[in-house]
N, C-alpha and C. Protein backbone atom coordinates (compact mmCIF):
# COMPACT_ATOMS: atom_id res chain seq x y z
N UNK A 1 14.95 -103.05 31.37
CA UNK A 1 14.46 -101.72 31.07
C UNK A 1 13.13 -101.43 31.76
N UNK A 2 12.08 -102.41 31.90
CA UNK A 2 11.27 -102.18 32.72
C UNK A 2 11.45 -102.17 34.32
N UNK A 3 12.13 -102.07 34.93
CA UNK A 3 12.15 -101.68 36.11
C UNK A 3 12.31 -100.34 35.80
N UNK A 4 13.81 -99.49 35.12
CA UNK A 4 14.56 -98.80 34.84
C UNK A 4 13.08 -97.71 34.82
N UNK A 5 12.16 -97.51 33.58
CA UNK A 5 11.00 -97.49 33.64
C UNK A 5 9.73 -96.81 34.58
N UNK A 6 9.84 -97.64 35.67
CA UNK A 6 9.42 -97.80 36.77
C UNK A 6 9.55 -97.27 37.69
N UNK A 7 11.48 -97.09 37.91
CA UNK A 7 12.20 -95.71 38.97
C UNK A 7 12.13 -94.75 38.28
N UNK A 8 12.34 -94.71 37.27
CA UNK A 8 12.12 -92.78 36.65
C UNK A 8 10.79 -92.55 36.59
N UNK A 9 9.80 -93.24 36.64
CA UNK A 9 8.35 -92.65 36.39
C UNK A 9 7.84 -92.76 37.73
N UNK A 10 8.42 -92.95 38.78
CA UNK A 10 7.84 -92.66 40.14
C UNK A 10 7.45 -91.66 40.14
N UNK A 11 6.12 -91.23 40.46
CA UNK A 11 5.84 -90.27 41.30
C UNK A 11 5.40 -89.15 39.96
N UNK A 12 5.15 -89.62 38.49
CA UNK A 12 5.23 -88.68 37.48
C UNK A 12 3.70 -89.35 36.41
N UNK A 13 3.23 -88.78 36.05
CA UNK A 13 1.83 -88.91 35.41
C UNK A 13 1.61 -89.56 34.36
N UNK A 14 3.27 -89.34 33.55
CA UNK A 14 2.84 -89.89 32.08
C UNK A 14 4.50 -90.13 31.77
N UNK A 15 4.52 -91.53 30.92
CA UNK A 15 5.47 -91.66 30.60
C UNK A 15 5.81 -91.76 29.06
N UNK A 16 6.23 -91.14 27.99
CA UNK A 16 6.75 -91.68 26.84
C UNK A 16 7.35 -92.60 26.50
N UNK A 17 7.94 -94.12 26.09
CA UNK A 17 8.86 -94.75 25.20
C UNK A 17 8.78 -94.77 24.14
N UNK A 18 10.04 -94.60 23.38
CA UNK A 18 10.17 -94.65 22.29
C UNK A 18 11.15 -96.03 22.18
N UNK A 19 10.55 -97.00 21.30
CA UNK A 19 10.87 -98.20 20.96
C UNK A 19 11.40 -98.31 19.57
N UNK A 20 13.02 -98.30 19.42
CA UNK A 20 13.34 -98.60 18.45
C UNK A 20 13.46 -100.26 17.94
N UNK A 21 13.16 -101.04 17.28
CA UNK A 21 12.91 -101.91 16.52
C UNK A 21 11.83 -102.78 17.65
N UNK A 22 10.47 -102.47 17.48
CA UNK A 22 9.79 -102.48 19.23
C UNK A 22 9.27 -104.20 18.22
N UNK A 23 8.86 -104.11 17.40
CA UNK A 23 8.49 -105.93 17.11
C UNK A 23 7.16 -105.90 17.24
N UNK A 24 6.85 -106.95 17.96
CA UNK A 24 5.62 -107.56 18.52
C UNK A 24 5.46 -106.60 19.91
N UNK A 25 6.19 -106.06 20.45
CA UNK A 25 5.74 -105.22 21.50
C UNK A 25 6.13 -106.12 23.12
N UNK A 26 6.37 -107.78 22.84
CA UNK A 26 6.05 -107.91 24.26
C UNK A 26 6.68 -107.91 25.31
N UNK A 27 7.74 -106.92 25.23
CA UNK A 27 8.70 -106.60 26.64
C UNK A 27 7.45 -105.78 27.27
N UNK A 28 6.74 -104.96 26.83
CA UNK A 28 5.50 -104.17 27.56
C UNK A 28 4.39 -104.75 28.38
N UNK A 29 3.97 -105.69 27.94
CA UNK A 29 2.50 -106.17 28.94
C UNK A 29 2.96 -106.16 30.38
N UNK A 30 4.38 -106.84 30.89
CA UNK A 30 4.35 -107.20 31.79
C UNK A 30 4.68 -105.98 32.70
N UNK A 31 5.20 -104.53 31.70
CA UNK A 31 5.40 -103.59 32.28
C UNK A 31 4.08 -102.55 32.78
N UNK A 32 3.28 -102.97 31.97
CA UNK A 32 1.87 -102.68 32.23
C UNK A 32 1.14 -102.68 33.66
N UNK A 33 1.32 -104.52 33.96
CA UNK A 33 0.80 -105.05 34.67
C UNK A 33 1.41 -104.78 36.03
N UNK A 34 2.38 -104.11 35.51
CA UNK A 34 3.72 -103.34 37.26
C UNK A 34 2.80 -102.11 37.16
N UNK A 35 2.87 -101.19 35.98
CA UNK A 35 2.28 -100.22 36.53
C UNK A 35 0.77 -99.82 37.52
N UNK A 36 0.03 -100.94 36.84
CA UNK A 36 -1.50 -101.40 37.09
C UNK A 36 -1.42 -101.03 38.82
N UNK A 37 -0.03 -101.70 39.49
CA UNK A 37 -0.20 -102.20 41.05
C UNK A 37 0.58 -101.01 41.51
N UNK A 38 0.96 -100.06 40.51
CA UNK A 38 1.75 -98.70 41.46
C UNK A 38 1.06 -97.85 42.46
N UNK A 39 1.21 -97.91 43.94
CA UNK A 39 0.62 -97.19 44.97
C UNK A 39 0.01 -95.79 44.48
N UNK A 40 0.74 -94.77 43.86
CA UNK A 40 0.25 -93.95 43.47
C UNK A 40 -1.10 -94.16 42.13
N UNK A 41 -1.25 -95.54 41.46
CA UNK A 41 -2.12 -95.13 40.41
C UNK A 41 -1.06 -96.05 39.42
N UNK A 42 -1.98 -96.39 37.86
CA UNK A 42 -1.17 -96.36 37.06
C UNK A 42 -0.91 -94.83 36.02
N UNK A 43 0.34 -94.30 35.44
CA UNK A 43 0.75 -93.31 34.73
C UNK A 43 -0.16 -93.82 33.12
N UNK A 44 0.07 -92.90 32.61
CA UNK A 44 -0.37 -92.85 31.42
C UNK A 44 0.93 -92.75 30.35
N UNK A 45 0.85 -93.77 29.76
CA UNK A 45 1.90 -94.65 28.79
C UNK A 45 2.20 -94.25 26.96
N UNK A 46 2.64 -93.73 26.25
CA UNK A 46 2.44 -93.28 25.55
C UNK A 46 3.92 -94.11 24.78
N UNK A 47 3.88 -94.85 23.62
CA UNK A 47 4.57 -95.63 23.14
C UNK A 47 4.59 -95.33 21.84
N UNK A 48 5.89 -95.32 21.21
CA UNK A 48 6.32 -95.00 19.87
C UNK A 48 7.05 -95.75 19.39
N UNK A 49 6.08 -96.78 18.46
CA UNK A 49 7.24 -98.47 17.98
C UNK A 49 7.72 -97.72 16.45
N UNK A 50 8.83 -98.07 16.57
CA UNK A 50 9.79 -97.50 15.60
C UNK A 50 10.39 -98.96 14.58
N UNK A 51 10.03 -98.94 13.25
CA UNK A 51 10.44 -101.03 12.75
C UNK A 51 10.85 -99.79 11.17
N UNK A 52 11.41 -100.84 10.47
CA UNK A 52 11.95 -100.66 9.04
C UNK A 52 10.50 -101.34 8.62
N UNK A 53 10.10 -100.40 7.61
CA UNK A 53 9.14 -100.52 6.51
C UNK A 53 9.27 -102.43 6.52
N UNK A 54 8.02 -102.94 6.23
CA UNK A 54 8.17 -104.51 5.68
C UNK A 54 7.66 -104.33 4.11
N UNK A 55 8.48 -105.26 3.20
CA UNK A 55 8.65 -105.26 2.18
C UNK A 55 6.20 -105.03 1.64
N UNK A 56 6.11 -104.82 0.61
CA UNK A 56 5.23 -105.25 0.07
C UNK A 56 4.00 -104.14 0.15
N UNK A 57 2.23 -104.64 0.44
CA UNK A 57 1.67 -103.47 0.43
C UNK A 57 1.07 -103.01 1.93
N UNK A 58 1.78 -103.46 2.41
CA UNK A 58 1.52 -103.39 3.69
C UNK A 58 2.76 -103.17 4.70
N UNK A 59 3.46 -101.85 4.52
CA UNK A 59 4.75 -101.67 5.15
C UNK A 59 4.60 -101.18 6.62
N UNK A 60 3.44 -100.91 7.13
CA UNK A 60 3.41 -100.40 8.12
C UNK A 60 2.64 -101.76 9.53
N UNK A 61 2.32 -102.64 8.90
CA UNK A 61 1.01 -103.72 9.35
C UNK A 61 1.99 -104.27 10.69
N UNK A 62 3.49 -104.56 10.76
CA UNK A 62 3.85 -105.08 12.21
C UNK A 62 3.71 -104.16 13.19
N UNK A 63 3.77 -102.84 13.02
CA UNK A 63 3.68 -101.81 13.72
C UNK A 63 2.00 -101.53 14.29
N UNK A 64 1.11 -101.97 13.11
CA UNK A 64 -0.47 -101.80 13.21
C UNK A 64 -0.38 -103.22 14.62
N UNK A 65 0.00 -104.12 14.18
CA UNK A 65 -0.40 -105.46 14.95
C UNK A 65 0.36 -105.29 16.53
N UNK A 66 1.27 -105.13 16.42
CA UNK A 66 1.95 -104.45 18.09
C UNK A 66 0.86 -103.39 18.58
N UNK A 67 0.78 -102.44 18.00
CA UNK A 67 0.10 -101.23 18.60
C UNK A 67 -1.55 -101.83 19.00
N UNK A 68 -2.14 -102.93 18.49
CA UNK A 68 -3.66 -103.31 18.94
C UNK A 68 -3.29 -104.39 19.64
N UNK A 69 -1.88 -105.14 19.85
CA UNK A 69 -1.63 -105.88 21.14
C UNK A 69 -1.64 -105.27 22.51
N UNK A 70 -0.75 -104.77 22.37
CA UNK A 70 -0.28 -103.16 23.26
C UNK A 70 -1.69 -102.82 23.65
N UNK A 71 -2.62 -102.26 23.18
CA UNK A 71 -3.35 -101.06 23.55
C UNK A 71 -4.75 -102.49 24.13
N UNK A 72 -4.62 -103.51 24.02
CA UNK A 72 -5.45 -104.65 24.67
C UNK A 72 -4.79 -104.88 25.79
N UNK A 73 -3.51 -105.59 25.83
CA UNK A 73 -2.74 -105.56 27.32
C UNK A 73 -2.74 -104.14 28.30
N UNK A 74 -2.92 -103.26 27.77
CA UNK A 74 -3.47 -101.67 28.66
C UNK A 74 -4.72 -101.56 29.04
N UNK A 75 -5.74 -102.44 28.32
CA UNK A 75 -6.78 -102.22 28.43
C UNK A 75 -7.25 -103.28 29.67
N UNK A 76 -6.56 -103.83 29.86
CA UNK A 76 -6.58 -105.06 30.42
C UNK A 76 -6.17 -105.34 31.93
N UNK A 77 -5.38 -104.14 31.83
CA UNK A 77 -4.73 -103.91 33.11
C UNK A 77 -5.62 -102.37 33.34
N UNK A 78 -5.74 -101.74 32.74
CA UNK A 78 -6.89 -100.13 32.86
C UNK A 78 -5.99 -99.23 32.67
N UNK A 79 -4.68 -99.60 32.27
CA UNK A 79 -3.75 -98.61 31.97
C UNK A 79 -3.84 -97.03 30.86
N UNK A 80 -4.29 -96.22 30.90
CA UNK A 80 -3.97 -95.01 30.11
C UNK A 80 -3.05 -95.40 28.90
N UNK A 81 -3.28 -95.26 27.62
CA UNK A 81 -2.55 -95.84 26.82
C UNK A 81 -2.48 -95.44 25.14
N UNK A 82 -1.42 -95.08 24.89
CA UNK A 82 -1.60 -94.28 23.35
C UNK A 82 -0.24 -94.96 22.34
N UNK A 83 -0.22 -95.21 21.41
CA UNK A 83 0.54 -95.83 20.85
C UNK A 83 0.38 -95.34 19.61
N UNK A 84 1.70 -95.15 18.57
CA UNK A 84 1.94 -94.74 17.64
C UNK A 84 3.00 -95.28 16.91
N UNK A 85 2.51 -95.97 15.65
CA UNK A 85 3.81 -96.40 14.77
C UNK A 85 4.23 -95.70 13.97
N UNK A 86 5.81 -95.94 13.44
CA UNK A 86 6.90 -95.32 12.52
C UNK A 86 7.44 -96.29 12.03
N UNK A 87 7.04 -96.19 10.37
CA UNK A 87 8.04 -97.29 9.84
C UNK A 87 8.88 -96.62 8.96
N UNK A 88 9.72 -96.94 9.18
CA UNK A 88 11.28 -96.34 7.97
C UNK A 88 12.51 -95.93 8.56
N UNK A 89 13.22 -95.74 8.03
CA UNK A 89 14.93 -96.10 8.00
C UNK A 89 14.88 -95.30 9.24
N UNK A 90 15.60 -95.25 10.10
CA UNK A 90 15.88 -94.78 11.33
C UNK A 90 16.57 -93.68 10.99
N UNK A 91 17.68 -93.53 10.09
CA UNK A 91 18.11 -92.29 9.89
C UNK A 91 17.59 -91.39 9.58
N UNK A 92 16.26 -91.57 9.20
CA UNK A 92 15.75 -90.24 8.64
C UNK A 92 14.62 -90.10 9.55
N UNK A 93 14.13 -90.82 10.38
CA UNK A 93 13.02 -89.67 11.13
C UNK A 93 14.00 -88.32 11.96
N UNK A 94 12.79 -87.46 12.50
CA UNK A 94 12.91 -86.41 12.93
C UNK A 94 12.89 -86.50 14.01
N UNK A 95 13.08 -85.68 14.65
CA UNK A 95 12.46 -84.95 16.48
C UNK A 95 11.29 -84.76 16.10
N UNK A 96 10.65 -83.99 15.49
CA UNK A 96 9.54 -83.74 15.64
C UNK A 96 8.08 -84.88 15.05
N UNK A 97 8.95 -85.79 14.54
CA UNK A 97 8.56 -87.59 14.32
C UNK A 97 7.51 -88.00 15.30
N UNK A 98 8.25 -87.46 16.40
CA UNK A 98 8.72 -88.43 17.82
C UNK A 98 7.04 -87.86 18.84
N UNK A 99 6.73 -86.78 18.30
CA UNK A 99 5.63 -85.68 19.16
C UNK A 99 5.77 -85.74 20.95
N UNK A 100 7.37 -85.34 21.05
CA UNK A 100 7.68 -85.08 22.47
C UNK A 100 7.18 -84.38 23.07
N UNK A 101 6.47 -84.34 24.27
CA UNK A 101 5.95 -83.33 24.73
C UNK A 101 6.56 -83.07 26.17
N UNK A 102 6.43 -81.68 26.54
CA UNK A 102 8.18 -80.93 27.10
C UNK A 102 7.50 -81.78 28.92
N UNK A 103 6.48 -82.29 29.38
CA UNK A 103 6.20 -83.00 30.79
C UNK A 103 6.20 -84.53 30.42
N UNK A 104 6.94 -85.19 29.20
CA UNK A 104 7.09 -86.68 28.97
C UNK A 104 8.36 -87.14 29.95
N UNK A 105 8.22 -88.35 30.45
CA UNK A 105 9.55 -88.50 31.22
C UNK A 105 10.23 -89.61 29.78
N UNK A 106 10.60 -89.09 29.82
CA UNK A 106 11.15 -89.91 28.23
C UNK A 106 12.31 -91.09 28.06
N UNK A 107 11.94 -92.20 28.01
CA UNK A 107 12.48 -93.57 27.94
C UNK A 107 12.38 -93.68 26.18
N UNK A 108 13.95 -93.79 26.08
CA UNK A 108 14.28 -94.79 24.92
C UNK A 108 14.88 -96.41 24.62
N UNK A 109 14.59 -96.68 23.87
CA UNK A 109 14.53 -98.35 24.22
C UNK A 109 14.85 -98.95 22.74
N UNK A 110 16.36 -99.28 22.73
CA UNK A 110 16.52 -100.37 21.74
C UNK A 110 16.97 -101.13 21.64
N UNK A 111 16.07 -102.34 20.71
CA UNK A 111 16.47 -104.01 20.71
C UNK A 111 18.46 -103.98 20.25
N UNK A 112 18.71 -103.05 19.41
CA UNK A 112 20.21 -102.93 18.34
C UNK A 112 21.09 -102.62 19.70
């Protein structure tokens, strides 16, 4: 998927993924570190980890811990970088969940 990634965001400013069951996040660093060396620049990355609630008082915390991995591996490479978690049943988020915006080149991505 990261190449995949890579050819559709040629030549385009900003990319969205939306990561359904995104985890720990680390299919991304190394996609980072491609963008870092893109002739044109790196794009500006905008990531939406999508996980089922974790039991207890802290249902949102794998999503907190990906998103400050993530946004260190961007930082790291100087990548442009925004990240946003969603925890809960997949059937019920929205479109408007998602905060698509109509110049995103929009990559979806799931582990299922």
């Amino acid at each position: 998927s990261n190449k995949t990634v890579l050819d559709v965001s040629k030549g385009k400013p900003k990319v969205h993924i939306i990561d359904f069951g995104i985890c720990f996040g680390f299919q991304w660093p190394s996609l980072f570190e491609q963008l870092a060396r893109r002739e044109d620049g790196p794009l500006k990355v905008r990531i939406t980890g999508i996980e089922l609630p974790q039991p207890g008082f802290r249902p949102n915390q794998m999503n907190n811990n990906a998103g400050q991995l993530l946004a260190d591996y961007a930082s790291m490479f100087n990548v442009p970088f925004e990240c946003k978690g969603i925890s809960s049943k997949w059937e019920i988020i929205h479109i408007e969940d998602l905060n698509i915006e109509e110049d995103d080149v929009l990559i979806v991505n799931c582990l299922f």
